[in-house]
N, C-alpha and C. Protein backbone atom coordinates (compact mmCIF):
# COMPACT_ATOMS: atom_id res chain seq x y z
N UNK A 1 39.58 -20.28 22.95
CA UNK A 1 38.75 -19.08 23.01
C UNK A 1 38.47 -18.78 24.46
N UNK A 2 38.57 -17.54 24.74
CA UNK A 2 38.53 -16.76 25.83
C UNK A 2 37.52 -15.76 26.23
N UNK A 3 36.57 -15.94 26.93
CA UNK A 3 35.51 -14.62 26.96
C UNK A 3 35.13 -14.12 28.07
N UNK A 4 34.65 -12.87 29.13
CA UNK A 4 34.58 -12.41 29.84
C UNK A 4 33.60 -11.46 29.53
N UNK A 5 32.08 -11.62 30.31
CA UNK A 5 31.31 -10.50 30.57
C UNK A 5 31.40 -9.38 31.37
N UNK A 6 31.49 -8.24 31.32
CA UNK A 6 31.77 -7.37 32.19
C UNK A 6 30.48 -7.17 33.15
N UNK A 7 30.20 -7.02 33.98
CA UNK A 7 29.17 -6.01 34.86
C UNK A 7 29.14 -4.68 34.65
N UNK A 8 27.81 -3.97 35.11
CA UNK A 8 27.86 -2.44 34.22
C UNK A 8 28.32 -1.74 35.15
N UNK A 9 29.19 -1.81 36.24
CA UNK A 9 30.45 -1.09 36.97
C UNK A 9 31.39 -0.89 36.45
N UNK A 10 31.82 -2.54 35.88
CA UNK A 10 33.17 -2.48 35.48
C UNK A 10 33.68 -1.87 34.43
N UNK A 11 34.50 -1.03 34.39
CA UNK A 11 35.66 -0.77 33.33
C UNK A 11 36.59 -0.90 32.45
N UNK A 12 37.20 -2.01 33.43
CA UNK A 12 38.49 -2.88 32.63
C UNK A 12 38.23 -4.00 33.50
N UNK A 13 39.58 -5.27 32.93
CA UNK A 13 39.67 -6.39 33.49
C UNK A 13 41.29 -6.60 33.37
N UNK A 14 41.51 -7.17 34.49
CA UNK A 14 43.23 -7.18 34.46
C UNK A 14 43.52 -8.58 34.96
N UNK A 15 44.42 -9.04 33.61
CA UNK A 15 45.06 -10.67 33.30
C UNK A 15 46.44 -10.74 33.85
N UNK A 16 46.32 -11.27 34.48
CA UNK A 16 48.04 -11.35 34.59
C UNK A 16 48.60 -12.45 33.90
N UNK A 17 49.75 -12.61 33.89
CA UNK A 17 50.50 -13.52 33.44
C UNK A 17 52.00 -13.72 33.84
N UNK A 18 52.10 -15.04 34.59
CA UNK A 18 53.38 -15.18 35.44
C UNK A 18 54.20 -16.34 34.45
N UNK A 19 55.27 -15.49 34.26
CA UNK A 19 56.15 -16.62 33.32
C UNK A 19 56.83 -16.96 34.17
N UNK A 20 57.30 -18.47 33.89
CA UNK A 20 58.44 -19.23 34.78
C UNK A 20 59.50 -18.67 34.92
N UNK A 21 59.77 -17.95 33.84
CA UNK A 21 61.20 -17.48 34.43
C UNK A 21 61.51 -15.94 33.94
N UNK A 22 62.33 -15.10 34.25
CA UNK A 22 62.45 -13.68 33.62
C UNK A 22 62.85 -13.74 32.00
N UNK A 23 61.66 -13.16 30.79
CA UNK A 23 62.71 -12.50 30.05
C UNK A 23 62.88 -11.38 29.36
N UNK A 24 63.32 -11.13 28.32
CA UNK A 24 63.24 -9.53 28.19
C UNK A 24 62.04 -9.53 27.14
N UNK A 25 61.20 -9.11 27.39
CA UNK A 25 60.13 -8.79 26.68
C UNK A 25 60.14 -7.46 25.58
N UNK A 26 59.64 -7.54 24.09
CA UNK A 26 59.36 -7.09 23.37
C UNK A 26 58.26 -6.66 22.43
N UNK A 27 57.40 -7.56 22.67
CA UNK A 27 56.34 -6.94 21.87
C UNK A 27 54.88 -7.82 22.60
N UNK A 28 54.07 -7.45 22.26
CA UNK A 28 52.64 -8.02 23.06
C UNK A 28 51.67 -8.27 21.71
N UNK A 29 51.08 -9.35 21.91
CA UNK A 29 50.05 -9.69 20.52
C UNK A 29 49.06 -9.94 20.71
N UNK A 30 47.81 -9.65 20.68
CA UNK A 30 46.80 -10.08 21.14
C UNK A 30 45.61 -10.07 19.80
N UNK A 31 44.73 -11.59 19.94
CA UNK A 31 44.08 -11.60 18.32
C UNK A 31 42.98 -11.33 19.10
N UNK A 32 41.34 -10.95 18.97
CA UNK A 32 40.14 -10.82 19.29
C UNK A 32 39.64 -12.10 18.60
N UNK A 33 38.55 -12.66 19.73
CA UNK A 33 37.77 -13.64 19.23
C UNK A 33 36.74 -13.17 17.81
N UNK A 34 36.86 -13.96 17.25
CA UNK A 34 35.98 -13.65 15.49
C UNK A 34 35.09 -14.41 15.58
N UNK A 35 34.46 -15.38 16.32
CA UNK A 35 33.16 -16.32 15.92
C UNK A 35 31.94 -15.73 14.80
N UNK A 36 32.33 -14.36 15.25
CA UNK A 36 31.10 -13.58 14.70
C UNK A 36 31.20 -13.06 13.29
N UNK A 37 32.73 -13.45 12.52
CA UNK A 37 32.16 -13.22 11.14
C UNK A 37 31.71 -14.51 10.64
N UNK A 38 31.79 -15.69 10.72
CA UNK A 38 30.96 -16.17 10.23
C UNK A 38 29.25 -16.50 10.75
N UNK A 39 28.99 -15.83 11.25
CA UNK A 39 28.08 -15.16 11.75
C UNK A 39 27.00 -14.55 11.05
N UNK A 40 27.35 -13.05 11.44
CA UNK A 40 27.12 -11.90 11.61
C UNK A 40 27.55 -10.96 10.07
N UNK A 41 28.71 -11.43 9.79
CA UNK A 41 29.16 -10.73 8.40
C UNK A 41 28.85 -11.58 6.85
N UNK A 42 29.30 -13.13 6.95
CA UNK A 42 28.83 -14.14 5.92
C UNK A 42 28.50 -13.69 4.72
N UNK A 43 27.36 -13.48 4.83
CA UNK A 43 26.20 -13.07 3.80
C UNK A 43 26.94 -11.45 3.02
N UNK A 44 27.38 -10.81 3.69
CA UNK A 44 27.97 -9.34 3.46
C UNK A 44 28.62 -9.59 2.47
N UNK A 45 29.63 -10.95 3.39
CA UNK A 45 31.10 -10.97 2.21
C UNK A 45 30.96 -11.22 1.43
N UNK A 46 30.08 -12.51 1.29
CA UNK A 46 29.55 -13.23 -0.07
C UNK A 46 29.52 -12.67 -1.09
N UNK A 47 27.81 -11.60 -0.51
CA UNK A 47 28.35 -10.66 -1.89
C UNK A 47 28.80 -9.51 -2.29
N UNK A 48 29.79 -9.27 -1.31
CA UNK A 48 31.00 -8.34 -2.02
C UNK A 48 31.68 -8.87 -2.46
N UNK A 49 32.09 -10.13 -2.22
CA UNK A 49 33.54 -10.97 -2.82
C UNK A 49 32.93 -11.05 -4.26
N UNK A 50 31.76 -11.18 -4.20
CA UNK A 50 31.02 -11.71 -5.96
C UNK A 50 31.26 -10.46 -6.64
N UNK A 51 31.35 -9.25 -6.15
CA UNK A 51 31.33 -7.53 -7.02
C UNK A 51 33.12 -7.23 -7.08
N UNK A 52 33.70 -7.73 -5.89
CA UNK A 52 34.67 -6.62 -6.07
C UNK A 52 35.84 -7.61 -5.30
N UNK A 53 36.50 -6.98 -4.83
CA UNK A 53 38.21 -7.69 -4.49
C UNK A 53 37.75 -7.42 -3.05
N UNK A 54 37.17 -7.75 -2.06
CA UNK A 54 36.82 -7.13 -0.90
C UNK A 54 37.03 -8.43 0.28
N UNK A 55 38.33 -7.90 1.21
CA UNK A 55 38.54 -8.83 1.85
C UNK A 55 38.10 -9.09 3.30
N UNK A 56 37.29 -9.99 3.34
CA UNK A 56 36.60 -9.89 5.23
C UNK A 56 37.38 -10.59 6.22
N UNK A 57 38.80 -10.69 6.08
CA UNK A 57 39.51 -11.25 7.11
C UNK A 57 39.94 -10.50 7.93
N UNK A 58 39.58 -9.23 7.63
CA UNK A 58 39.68 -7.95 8.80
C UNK A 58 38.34 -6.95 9.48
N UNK A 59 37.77 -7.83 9.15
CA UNK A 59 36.47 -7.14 9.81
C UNK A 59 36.27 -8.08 11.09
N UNK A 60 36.38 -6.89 12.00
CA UNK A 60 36.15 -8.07 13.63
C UNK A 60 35.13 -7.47 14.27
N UNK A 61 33.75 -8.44 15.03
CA UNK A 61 32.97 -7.98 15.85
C UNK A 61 33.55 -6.90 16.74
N UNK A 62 33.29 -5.71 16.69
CA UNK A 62 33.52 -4.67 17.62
C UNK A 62 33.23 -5.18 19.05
N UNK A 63 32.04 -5.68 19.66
CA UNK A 63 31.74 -6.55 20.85
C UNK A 63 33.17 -7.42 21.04
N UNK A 64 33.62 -7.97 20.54
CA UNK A 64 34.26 -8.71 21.31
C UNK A 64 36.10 -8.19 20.97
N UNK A 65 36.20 -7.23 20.76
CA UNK A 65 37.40 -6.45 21.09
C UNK A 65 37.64 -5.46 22.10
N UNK A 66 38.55 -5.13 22.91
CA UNK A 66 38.84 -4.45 23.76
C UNK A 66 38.65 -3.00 23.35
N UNK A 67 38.51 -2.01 24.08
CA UNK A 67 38.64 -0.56 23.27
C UNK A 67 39.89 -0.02 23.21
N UNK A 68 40.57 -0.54 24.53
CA UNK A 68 42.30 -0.73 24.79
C UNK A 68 42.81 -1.47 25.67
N UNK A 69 44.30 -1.39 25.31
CA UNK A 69 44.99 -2.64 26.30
C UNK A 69 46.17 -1.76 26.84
N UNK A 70 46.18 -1.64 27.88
CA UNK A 70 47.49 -1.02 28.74
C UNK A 70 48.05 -2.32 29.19
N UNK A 71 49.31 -2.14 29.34
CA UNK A 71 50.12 -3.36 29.78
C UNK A 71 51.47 -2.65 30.69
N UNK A 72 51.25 -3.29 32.06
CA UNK A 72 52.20 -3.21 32.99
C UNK A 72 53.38 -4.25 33.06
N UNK A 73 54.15 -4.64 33.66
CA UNK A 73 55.45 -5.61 34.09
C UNK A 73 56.10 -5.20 35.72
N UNK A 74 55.90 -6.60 35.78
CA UNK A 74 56.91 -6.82 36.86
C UNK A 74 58.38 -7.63 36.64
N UNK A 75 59.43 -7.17 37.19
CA UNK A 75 60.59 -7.72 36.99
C UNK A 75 60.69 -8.93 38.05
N UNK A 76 60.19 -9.25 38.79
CA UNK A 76 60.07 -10.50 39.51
C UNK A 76 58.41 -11.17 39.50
N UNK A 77 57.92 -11.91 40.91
CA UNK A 77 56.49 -12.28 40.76
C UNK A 77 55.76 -11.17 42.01
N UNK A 78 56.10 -10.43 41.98
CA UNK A 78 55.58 -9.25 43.09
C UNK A 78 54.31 -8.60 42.60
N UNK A 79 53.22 -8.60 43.32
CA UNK A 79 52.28 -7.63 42.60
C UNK A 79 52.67 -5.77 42.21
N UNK A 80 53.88 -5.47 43.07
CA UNK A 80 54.41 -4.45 41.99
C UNK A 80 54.41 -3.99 40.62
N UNK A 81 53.66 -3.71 39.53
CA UNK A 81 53.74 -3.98 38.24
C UNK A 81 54.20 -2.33 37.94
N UNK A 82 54.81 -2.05 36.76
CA UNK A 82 55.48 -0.86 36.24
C UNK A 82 54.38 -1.01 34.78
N UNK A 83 53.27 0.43 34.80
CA UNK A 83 53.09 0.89 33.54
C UNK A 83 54.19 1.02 32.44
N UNK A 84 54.10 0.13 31.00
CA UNK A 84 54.64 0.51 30.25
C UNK A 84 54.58 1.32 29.06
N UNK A 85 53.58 2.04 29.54
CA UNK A 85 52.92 3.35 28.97
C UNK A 85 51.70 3.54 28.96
N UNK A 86 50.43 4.32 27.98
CA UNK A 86 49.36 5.04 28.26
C UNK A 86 48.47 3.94 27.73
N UNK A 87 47.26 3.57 27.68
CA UNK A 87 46.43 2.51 27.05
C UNK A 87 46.47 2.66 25.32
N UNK A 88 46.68 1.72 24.94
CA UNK A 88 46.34 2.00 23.35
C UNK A 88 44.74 1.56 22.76
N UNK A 89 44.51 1.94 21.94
CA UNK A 89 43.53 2.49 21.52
C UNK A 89 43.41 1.20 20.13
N UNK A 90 42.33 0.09 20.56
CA UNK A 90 42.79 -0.94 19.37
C UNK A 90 41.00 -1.61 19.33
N UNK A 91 39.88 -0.39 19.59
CA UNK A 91 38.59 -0.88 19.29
C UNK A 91 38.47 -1.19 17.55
N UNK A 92 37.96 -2.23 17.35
CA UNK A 92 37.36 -2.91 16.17
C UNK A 92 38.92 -3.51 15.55
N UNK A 93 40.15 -3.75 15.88
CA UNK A 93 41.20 -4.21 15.33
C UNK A 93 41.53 -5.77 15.33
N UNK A 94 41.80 -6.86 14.07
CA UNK A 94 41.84 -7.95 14.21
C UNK A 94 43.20 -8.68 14.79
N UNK A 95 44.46 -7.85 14.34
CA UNK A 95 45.36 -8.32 15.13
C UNK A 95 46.13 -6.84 16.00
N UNK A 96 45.88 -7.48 17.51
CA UNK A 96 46.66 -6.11 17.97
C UNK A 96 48.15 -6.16 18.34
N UNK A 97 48.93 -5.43 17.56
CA UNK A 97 50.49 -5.60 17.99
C UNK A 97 51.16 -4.42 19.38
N UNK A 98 51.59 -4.78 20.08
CA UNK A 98 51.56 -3.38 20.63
C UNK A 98 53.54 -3.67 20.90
N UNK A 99 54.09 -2.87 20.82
CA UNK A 99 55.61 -2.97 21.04
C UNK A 99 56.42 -1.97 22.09
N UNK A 100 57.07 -2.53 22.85
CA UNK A 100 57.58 -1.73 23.73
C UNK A 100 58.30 -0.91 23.58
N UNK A 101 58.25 0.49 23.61
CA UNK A 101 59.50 1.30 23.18
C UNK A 101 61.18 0.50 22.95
N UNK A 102 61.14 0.28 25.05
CA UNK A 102 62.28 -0.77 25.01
C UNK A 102 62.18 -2.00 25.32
N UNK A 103 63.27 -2.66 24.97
CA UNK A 103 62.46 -4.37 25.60
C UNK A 103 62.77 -4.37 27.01
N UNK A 104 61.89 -4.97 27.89
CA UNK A 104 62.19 -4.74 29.09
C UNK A 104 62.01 -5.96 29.62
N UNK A 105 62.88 -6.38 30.75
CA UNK A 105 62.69 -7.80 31.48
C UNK A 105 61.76 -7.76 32.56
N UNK A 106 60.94 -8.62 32.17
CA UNK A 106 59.78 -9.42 32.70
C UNK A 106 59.21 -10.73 33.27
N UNK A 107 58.86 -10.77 34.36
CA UNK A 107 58.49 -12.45 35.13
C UNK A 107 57.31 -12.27 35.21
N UNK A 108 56.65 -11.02 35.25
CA UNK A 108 54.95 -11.16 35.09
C UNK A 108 54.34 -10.05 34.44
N UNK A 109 53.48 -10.11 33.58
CA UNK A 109 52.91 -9.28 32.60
C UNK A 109 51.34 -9.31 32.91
N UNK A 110 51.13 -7.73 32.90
CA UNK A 110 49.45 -7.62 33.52
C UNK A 110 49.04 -7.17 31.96
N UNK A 111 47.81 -7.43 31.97
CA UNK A 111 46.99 -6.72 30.34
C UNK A 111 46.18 -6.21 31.34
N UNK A 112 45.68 -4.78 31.12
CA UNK A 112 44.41 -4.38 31.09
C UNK A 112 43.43 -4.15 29.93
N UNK A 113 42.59 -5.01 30.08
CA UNK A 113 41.93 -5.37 29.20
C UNK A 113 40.59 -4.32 28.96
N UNK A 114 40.50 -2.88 28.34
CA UNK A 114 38.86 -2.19 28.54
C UNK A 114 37.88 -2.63 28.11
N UNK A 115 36.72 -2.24 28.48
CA UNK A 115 35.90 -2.94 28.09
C UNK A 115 35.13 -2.52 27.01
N UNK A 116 34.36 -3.16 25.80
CA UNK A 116 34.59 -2.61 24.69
C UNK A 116 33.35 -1.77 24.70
N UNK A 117 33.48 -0.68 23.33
CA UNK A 117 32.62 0.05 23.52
C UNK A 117 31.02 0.07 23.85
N UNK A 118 30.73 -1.13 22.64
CA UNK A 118 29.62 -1.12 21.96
C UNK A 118 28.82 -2.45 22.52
N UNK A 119 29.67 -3.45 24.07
CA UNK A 119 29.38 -4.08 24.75
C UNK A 119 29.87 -4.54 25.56
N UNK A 120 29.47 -5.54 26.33
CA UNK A 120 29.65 -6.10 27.45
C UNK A 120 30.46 -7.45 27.47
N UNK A 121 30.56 -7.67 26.04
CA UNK A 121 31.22 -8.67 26.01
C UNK A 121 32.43 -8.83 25.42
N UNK A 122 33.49 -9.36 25.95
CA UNK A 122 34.79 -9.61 25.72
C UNK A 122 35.35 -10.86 24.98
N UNK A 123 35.82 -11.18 24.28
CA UNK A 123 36.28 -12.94 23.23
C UNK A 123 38.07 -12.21 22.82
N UNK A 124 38.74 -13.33 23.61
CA UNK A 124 40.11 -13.49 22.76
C UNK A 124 40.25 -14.96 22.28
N UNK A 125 41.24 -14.85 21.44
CA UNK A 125 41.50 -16.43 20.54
C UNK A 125 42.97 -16.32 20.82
N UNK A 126 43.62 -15.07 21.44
CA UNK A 126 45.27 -15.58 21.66
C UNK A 126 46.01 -14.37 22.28
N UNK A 127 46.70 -14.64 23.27
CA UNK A 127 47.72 -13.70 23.37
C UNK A 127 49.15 -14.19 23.55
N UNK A 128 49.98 -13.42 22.85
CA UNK A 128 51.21 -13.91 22.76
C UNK A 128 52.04 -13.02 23.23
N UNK A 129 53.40 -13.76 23.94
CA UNK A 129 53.94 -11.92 24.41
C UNK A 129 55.69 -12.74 24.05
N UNK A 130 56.32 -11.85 22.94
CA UNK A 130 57.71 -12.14 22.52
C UNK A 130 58.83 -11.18 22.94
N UNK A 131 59.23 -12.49 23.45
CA UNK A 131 60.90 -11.66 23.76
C UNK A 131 61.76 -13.12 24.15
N UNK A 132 62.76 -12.92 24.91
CA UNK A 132 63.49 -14.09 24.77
C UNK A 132 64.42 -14.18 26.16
N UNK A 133 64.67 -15.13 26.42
CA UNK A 133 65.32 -15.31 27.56
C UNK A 133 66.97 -14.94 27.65
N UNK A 134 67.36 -14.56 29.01
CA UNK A 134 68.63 -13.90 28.76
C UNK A 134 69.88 -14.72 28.00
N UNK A 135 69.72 -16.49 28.25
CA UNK A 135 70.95 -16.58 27.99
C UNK A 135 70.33 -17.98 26.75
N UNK A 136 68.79 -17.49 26.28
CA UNK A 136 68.45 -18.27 24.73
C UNK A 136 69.70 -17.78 23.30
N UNK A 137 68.97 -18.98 22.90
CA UNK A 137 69.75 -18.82 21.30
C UNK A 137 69.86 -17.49 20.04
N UNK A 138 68.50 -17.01 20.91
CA UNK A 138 68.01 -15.47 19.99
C UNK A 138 68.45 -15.00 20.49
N UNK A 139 68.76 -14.22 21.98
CA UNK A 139 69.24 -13.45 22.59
C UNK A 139 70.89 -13.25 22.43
N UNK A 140 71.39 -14.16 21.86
CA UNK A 140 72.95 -14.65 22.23
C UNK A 140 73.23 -13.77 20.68
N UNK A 141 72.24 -14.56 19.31
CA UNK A 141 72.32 -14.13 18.57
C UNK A 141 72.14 -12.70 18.03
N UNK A 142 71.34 -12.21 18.90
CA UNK A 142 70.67 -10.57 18.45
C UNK A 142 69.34 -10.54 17.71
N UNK A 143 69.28 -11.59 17.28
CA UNK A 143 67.48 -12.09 17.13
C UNK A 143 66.49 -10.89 17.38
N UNK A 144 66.26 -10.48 16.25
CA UNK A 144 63.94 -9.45 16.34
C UNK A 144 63.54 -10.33 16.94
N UNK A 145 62.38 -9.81 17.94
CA UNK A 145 61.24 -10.48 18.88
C UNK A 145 60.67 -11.60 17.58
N UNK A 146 59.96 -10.96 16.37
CA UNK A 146 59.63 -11.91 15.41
C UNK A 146 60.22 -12.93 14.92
N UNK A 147 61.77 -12.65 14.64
CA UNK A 147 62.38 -13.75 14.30
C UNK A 147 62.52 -14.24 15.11
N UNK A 148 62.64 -14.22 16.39
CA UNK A 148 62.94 -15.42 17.50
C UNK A 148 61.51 -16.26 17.44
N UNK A 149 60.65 -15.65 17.04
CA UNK A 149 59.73 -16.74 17.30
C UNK A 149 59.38 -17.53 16.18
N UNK A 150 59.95 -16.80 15.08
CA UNK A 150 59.61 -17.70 13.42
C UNK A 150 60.80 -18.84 14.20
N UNK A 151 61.98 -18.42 14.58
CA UNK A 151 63.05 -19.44 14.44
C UNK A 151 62.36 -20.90 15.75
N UNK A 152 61.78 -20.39 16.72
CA UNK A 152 61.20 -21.20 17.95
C UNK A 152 60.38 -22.02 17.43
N UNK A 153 59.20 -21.22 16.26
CA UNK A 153 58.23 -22.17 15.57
C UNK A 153 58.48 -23.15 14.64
N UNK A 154 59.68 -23.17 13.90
CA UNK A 154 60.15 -23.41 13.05
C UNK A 154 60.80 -24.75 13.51
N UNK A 155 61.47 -24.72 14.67
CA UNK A 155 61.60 -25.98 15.42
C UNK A 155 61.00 -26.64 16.31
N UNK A 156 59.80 -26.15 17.15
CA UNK A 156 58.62 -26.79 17.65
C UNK A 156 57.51 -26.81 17.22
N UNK A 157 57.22 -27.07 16.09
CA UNK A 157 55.90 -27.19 15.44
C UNK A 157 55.05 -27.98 16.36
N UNK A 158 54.34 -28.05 16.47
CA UNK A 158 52.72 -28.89 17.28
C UNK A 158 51.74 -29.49 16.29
C-alpha cells in the first residue's frame, strides 16, 4: 500500500518509473487503495447483501482514488517524457485499465497522478504496466499484453 497527501497547492503528483530495460508497452493498470470498505462501507453491504444480490467489491473510497491519470514515456532514461494522450478521467473507479492506442517502447513511464476530488488523500495497492520485451517469448509469439502476463504468472507464481 501506497499513499500520498497532497498540500492545498498541489494538483497532481508525478511517479516515475524506470524499467531496466526497454519494452514495448501496452496497457497501464492501476488498483486504488480500498482499506476503506471495510471500513466505511461494512455495515452498508451487510445489509444489502441480506435484501438483494448487491455486490461491494466495486465500491471504492472516492478519497483515495485519483480523479485522473495521464501517462507519459520515455524511450530511453532521459527526463524527456512523450504524452501518451489527454488525462483520463477514473474518479471513484476500482480497477483502472488505461490502454495505449499503440504499444509503444518504453524505459521509463511517468503517471500523473490528480489529485482526488473529494480529498487530499491519495492510497494505491498496485500498479502494473504490460507489455513485453523485444526479443521475450510473448513478443516472438504475438502474445495480448494480458496473455503475456497470464502466461508470465502462470510460470512465476510467488
Amino acid at each position: 500500500m501506497w499513499s500520498y497527501h497532497f498540500f492545498p497547492e498541489e494538483t497532481f503528483l508525478e511517479l516515475v518509473i524506470s524499467l531496466p530495460c526497454a519494452v514495448l508497452l501496452r496497457e497501464v493498470h492501476v488498483v486504488p487503495h480500498m482499506t476503506s470498505l471495510s471500513s466505511k462501507y461494512s455495515l452498508i453491504c451487510i445489509k444489502m447483501n441480506s435484501l438483494s444480490q448487491f455486490n461491494c467489491n466495486n465500491i471504492v473510497d472516492k478519497s483515495a482514488c485519483p480523479s485522473a491519470i495521464m501517462i507519459e514515456i520515455s524511450r530511453d532514461k532521459s527526463n524527456l517524457t512523450l504524452p501518451m494522450g489527454p488525462p483520463v478521467n477514473c474518479c471513484g473507479m476500482s480497477n483502472i485499465t488505461i490502454q495505449l492506442t499503440q504499444p509503444e517502447v518504453a524505459q521509463t513511464v511517468l503517471l500523473r497522478l490528480f489529485k482526488p476530488k473529494d480529498s487530499s488523500n491519495l492510497g494505491l495497492s498496485q500498479i502494473r504496466l504490460l507489455g513485453s520485451t523485444t526479443f521475450s517469448e510473448a513478443a516472438l509469439q504475438g502474445l495480448s499484453a494480458v496473455e503475456s502476463v497470464r502466461s508470465f504468472e502462470s510460470r512465476y507464481m510467488f
